[in-house]
PDB file of N, CA and C in Angstrom:
ATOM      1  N   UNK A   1      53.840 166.558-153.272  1.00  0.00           N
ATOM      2  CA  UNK A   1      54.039 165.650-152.157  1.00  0.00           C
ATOM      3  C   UNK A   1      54.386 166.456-150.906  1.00  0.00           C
ATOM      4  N   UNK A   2      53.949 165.683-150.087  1.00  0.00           N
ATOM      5  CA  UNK A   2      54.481 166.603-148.564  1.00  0.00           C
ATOM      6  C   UNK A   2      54.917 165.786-147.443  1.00  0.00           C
ATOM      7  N   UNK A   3      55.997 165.981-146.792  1.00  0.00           N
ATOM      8  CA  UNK A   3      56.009 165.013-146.091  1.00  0.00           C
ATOM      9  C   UNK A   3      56.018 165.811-144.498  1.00  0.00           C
ATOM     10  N   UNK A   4      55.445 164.667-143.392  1.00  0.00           N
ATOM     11  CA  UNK A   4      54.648 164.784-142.541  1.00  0.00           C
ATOM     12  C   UNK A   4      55.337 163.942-141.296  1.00  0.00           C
ATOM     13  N   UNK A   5      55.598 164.763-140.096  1.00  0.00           N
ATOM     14  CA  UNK A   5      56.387 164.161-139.228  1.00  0.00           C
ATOM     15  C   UNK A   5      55.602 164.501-137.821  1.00  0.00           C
ATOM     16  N   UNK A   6      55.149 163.157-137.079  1.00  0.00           N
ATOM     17  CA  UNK A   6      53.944 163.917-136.016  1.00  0.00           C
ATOM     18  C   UNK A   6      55.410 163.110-134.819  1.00  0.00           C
ATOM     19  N   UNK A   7      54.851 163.826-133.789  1.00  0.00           N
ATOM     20  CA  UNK A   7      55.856 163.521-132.646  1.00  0.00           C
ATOM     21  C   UNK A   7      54.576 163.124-131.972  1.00  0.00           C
ATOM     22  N   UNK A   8      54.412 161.584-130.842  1.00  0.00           N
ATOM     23  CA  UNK A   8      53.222 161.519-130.227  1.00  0.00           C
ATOM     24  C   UNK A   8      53.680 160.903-128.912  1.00  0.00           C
ATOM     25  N   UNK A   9      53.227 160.673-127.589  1.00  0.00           N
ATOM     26  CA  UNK A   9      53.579 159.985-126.967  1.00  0.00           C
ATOM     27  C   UNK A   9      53.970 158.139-127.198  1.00  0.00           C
ATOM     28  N   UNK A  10      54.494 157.843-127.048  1.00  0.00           N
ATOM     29  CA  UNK A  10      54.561 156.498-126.564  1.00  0.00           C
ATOM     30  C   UNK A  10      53.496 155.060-126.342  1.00  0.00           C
ATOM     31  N   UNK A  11      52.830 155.783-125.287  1.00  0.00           N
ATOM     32  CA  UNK A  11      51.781 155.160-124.527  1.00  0.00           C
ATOM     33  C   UNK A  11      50.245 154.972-126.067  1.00  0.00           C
ATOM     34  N   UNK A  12      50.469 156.095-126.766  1.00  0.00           N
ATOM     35  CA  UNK A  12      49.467 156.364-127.956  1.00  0.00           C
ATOM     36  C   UNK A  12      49.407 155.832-129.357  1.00  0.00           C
ATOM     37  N   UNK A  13      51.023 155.200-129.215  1.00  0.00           N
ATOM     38  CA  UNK A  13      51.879 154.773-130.485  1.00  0.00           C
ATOM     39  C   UNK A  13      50.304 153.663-131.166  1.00  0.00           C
ATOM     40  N   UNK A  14      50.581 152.418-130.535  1.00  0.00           N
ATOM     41  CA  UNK A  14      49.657 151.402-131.066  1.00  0.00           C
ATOM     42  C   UNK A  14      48.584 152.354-131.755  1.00  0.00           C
ATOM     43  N   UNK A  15      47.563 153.015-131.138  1.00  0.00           N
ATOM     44  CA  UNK A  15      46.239 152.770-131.316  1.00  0.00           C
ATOM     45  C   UNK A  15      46.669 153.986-132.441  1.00  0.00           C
ATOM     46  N   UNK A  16      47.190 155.052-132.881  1.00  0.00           N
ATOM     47  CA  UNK A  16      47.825 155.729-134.240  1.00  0.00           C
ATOM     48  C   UNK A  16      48.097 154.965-134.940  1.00  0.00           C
ATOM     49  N   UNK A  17      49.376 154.514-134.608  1.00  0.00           N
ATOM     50  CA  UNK A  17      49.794 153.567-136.130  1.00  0.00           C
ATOM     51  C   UNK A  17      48.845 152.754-136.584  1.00  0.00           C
ATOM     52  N   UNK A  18      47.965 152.015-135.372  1.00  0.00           N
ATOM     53  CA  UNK A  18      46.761 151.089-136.178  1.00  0.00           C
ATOM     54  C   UNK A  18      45.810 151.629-137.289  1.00  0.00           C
ATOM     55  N   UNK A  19      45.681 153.130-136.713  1.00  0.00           N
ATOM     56  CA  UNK A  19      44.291 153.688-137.544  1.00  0.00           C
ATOM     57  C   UNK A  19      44.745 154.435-138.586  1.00  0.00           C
ATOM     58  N   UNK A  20      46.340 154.543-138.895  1.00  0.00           N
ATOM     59  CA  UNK A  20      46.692 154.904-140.034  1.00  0.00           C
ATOM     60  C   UNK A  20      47.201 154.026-141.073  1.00  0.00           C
ATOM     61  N   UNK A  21      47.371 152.504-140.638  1.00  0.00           N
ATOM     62  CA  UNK A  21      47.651 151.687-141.209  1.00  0.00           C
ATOM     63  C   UNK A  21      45.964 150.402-141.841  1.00  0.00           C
ATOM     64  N   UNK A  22      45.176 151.101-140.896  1.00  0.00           N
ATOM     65  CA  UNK A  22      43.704 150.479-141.657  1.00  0.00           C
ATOM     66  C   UNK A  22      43.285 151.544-142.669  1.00  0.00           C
ATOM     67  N   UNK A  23      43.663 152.817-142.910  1.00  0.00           N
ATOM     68  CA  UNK A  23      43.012 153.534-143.567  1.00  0.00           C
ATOM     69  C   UNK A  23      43.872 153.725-144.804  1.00  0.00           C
ATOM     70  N   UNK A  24      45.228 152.610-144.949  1.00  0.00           N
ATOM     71  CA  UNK A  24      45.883 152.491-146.037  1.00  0.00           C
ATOM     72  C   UNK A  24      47.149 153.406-146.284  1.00  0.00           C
ATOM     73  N   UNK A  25      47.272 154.101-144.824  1.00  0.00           N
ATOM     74  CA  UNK A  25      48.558 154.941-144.957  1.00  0.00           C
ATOM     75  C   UNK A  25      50.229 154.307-144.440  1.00  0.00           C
ATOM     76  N   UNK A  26      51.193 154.363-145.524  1.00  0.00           N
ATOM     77  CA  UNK A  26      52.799 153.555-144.764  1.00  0.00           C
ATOM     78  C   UNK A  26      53.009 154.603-144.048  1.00  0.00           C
ATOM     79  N   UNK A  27      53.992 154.155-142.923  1.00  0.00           N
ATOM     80  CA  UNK A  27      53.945 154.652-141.902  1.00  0.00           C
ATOM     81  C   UNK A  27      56.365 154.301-141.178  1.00  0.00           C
ATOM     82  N   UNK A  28      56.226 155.262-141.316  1.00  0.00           N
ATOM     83  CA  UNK A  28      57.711 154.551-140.506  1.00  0.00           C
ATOM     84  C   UNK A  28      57.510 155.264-139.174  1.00  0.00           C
ATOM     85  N   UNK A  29      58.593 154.737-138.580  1.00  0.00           N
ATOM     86  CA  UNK A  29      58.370 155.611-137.372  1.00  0.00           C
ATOM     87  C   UNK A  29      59.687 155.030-136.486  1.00  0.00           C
ATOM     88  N   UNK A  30      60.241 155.706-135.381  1.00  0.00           N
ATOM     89  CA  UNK A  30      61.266 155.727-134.598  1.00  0.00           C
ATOM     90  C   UNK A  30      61.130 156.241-133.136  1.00  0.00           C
ATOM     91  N   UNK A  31      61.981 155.188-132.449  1.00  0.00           N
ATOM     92  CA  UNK A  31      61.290 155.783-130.625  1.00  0.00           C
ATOM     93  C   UNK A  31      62.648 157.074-130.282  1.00  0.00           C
ATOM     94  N   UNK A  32      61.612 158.157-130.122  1.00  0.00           N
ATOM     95  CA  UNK A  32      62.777 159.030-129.787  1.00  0.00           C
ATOM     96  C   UNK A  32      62.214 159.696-127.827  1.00  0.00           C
ATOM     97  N   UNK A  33      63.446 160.421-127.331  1.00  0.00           N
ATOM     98  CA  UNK A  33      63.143 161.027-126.099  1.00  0.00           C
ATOM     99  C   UNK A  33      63.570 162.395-125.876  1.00  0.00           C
ATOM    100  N   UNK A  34      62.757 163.297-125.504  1.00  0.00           N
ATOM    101  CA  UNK A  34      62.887 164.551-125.340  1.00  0.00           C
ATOM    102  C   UNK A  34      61.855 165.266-124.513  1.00  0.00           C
ATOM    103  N   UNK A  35      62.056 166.377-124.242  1.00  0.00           N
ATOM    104  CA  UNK A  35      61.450 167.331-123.389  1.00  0.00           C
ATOM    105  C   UNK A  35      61.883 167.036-121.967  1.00  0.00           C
ATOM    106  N   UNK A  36      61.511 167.973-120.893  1.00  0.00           N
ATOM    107  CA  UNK A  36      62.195 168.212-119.708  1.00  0.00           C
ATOM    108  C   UNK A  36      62.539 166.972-118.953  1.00  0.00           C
ATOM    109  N   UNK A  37      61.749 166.068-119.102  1.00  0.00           N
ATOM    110  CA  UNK A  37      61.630 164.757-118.849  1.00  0.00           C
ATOM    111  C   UNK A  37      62.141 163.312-119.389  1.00  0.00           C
ATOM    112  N   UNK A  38      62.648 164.163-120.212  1.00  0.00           N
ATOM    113  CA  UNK A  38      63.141 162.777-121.014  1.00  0.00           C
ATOM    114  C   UNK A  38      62.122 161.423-121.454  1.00  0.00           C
ATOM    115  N   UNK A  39      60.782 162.320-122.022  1.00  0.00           N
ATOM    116  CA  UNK A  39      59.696 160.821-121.821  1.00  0.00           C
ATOM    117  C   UNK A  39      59.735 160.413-123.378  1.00  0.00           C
ATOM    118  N   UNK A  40      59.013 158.881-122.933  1.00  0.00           N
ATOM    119  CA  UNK A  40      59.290 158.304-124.580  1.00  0.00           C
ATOM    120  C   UNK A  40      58.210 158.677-125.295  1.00  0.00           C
ATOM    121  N   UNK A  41      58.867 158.794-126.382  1.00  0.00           N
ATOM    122  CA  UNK A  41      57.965 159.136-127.844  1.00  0.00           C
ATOM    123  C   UNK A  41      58.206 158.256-128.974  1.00  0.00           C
ATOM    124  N   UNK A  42      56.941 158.735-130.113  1.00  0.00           N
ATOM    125  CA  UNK A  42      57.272 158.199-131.463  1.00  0.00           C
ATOM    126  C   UNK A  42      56.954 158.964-132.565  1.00  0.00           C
ATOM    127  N   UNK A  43      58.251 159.224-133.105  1.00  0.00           N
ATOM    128  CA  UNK A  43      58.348 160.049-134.462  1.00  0.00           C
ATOM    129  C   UNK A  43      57.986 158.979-135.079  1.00  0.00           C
ATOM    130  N   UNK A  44      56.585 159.754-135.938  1.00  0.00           N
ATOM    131  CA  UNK A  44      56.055 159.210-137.188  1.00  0.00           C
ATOM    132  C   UNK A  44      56.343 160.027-138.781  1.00  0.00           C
ATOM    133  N   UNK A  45      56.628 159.123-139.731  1.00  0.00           N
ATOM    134  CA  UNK A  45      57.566 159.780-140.468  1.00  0.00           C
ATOM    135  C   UNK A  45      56.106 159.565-142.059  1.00  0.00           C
ATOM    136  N   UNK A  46      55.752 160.276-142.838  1.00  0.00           N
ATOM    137  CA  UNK A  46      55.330 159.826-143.787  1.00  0.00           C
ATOM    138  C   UNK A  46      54.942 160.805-145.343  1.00  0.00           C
ATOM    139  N   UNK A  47      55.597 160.486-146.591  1.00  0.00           N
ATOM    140  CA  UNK A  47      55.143 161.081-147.352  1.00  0.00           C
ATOM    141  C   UNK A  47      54.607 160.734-148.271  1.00  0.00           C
ATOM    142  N   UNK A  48      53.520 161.710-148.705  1.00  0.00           N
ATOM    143  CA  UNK A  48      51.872 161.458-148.390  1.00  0.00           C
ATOM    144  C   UNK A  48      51.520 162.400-149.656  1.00  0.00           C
ATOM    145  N   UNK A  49      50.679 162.975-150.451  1.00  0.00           N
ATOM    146  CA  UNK A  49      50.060 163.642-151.646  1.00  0.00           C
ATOM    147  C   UNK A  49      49.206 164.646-150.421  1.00  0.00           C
ATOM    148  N   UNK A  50      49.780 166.133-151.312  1.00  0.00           N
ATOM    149  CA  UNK A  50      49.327 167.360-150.394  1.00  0.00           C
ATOM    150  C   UNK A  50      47.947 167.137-150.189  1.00  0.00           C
ATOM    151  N   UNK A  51      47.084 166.512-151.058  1.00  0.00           N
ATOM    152  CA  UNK A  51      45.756 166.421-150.770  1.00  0.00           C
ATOM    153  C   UNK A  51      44.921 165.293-149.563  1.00  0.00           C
ATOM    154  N   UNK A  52      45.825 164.613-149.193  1.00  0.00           N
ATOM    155  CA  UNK A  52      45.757 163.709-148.341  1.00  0.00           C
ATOM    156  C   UNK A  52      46.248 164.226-146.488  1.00  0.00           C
ATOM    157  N   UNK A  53      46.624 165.279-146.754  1.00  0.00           N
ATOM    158  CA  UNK A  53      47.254 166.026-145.512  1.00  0.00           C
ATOM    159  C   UNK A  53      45.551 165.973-144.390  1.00  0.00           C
ATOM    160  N   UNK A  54      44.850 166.635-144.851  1.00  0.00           N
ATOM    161  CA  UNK A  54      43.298 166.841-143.920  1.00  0.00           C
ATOM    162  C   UNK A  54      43.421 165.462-143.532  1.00  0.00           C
ATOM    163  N   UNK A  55      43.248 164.090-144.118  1.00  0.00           N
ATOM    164  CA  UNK A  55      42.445 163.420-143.840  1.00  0.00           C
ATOM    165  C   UNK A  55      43.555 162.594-142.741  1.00  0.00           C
ATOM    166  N   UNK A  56      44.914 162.933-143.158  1.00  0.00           N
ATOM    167  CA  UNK A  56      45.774 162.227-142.009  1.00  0.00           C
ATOM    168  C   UNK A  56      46.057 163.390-140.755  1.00  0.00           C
ATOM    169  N   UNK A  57      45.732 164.254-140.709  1.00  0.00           N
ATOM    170  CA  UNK A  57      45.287 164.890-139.427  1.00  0.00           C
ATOM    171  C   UNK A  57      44.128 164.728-138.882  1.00  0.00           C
ATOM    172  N   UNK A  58      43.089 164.471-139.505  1.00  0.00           N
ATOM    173  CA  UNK A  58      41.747 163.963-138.752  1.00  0.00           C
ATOM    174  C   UNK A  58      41.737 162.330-137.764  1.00  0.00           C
ATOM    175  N   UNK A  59      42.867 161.902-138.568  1.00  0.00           N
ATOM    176  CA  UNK A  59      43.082 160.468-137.795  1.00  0.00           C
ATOM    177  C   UNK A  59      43.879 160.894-137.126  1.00  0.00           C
ATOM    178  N   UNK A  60      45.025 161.486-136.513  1.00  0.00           N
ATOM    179  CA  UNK A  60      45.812 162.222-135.857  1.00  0.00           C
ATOM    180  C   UNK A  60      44.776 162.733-134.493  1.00  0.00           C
ATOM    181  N   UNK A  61      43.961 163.680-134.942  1.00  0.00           N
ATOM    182  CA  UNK A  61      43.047 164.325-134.179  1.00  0.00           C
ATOM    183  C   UNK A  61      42.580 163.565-133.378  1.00  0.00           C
ATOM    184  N   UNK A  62      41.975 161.950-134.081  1.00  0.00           N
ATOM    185  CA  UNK A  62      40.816 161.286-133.358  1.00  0.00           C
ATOM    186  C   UNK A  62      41.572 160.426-132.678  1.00  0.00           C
ATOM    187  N   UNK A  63      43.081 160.306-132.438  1.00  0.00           N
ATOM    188  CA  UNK A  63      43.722 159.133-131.809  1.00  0.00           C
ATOM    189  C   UNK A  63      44.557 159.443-131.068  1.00  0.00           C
ATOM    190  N   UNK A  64      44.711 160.660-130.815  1.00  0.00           N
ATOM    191  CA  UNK A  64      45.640 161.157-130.095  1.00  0.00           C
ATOM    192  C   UNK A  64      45.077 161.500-128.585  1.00  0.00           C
ATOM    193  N   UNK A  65      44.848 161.148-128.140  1.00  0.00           N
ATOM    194  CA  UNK A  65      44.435 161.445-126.688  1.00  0.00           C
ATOM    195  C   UNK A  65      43.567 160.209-126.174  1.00  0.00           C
ATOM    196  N   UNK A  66      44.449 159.551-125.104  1.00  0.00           N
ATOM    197  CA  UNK A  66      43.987 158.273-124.358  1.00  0.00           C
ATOM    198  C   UNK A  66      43.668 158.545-123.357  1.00  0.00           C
ATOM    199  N   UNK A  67      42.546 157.709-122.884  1.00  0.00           N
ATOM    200  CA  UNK A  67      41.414 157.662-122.129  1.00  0.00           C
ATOM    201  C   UNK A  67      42.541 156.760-120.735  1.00  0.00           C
ATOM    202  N   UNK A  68      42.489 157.447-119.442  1.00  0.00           N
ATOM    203  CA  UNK A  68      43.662 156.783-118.749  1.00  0.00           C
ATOM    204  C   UNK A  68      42.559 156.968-117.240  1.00  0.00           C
ATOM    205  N   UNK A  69      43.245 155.730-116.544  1.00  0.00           N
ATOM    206  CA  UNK A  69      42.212 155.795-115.119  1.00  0.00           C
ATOM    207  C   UNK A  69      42.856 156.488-114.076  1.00  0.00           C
ATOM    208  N   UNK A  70      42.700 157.249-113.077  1.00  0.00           N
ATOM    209  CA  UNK A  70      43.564 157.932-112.298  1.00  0.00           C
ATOM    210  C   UNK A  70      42.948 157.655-111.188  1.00  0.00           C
ATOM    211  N   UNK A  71      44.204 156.916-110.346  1.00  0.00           N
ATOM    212  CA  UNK A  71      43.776 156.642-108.993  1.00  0.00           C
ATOM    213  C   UNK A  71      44.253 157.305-107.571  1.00  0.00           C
ATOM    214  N   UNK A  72      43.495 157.896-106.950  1.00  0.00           N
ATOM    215  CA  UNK A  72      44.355 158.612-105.734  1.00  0.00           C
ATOM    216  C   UNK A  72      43.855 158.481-104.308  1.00  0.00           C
ATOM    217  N   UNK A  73      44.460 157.798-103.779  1.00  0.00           N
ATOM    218  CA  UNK A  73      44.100 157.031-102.516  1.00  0.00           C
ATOM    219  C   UNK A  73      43.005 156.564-102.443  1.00  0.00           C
ATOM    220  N   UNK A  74      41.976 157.115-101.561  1.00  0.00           N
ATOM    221  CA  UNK A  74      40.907 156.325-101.422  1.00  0.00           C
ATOM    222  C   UNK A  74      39.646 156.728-102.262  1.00  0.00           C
ATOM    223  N   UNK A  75      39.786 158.096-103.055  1.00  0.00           N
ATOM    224  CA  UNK A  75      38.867 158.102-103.905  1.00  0.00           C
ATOM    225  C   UNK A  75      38.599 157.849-105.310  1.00  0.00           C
ATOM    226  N   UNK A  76      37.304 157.065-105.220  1.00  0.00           N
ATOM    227  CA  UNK A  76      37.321 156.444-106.717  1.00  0.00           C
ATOM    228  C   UNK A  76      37.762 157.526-107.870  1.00  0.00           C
ATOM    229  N   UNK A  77      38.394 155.732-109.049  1.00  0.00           N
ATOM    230  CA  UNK A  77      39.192 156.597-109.846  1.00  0.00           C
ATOM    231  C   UNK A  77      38.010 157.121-110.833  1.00  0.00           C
ATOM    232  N   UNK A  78      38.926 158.050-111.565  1.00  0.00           N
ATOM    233  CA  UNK A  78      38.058 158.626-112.690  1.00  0.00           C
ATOM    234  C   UNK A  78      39.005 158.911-113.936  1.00  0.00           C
ATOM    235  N   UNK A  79      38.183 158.969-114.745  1.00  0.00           N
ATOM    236  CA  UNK A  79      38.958 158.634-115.966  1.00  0.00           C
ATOM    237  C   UNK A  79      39.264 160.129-116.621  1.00  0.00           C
ATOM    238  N   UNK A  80      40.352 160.535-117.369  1.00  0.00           N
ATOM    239  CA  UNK A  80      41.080 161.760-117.935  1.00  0.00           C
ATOM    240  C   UNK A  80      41.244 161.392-119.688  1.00  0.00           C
ATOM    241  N   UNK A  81      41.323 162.352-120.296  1.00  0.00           N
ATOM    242  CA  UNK A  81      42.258 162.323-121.372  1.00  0.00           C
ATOM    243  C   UNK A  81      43.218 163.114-121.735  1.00  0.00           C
ATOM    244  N   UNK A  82      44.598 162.560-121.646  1.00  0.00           N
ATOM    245  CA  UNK A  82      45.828 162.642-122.046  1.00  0.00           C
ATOM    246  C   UNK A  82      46.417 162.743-123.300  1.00  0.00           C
ATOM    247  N   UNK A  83      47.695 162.736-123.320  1.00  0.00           N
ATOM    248  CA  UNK A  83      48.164 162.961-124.505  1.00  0.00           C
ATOM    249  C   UNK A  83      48.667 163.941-125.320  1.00  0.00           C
ATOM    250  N   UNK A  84      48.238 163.690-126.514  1.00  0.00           N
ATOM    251  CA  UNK A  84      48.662 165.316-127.531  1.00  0.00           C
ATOM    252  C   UNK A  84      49.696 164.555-128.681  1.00  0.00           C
ATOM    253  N   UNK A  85      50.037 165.674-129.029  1.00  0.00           N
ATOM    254  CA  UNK A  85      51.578 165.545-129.933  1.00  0.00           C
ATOM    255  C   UNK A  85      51.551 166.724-130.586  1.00  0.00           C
ATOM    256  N   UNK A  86      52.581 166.747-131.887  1.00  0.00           N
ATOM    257  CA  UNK A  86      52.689 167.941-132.669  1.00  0.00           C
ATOM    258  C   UNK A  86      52.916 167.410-133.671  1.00  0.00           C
ATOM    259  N   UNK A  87      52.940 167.822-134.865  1.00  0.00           N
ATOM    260  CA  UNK A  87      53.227 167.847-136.143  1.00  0.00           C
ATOM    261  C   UNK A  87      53.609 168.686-136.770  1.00  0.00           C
ATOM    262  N   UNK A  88      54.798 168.603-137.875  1.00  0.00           N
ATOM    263  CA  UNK A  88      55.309 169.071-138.829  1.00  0.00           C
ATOM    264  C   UNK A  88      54.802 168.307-140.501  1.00  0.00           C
ATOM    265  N   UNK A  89      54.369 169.861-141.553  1.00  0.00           N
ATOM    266  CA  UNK A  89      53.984 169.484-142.606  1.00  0.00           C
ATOM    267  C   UNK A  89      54.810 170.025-143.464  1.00  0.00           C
ATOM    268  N   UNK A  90      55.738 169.622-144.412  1.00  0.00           N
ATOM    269  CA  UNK A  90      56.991 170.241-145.251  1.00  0.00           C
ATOM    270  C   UNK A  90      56.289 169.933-146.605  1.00  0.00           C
ATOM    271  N   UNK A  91      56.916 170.983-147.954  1.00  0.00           N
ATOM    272  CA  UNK A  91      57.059 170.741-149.185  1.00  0.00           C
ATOM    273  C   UNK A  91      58.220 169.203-148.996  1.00  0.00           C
ATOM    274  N   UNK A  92      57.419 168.112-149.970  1.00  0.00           N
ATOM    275  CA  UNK A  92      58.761 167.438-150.850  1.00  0.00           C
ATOM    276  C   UNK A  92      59.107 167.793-152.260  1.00  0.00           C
ATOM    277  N   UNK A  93      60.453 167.738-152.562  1.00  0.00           N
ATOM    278  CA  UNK A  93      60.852 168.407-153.405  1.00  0.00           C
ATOM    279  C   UNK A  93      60.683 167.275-154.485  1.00  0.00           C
ATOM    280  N   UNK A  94      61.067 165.734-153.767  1.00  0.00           N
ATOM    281  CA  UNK A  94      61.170 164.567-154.980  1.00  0.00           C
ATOM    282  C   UNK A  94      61.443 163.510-153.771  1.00  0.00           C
ATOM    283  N   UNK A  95      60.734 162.474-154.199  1.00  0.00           N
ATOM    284  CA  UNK A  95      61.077 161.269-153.434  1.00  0.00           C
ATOM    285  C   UNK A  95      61.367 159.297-154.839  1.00  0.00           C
ATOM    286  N   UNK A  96      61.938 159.364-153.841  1.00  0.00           N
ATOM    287  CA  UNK A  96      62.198 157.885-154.740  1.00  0.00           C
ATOM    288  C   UNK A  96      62.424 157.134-154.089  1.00  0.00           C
ATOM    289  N   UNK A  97      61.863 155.863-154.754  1.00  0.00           N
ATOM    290  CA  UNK A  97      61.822 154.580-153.920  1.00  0.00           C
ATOM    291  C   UNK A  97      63.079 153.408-154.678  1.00  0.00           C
ATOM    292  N   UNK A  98      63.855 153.014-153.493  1.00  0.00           N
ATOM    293  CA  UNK A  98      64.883 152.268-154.041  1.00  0.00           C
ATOM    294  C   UNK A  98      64.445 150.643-153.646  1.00  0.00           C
ATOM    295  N   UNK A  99      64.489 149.892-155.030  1.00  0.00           N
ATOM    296  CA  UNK A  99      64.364 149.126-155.079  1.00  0.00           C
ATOM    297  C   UNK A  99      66.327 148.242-155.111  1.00  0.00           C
ATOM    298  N   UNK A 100      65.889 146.920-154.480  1.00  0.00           N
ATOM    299  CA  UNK A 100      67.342 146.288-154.524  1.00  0.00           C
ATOM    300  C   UNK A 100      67.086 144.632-155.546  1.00  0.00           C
TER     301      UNK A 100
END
């Protein structure tokens, strides 16, 4: 098992969690703030079977950078892509699920 902690913007949260939650992956996650700026983020938290690591970075890959319009005075806008994040991939040693 491995568990897998991506840090992503904010603004990116929805359209991630959606495409990891259609492709059958749980997902927790928490709004955290950091870097020079103090901007918002979302730690995504998930552990996952080492063999499953590629395919939740490829959805990572393909969702991480939003398509944003940029407008500056009088010349038409044009569109950028933004974004990013990082990820951390750890050994789990043992996980268990508590039932109540």
């Amino acid at each position: 098992m491995k568990m897998l902690m991506a840090i992503i913007h904010s603004f990116e949260a929805e359209l991630i969690l959606d495409a990891l939650i259609a492709e059958g992956y749980a997902v927790t996650f928490m709004e955290s703030r950091g870097g020079m700026l103090r901007q918002s983020q979302l730690s995504l938290f998930m552990a996952i079977e080492a063999e499953k690591v590629p395919d939740v970075m490829r959805i990572l890959r393909e969702n991480c950078r939003a398509d944003v319009s940029i407008h500056s005075g009088e010349k038409p806008s044009t569109s950028a892509k933004i974004g990013g994040g990082v990820v951390f991939v750890w050994d789990l040693s043992s996980m268990e699920r508590l039932s109540v």
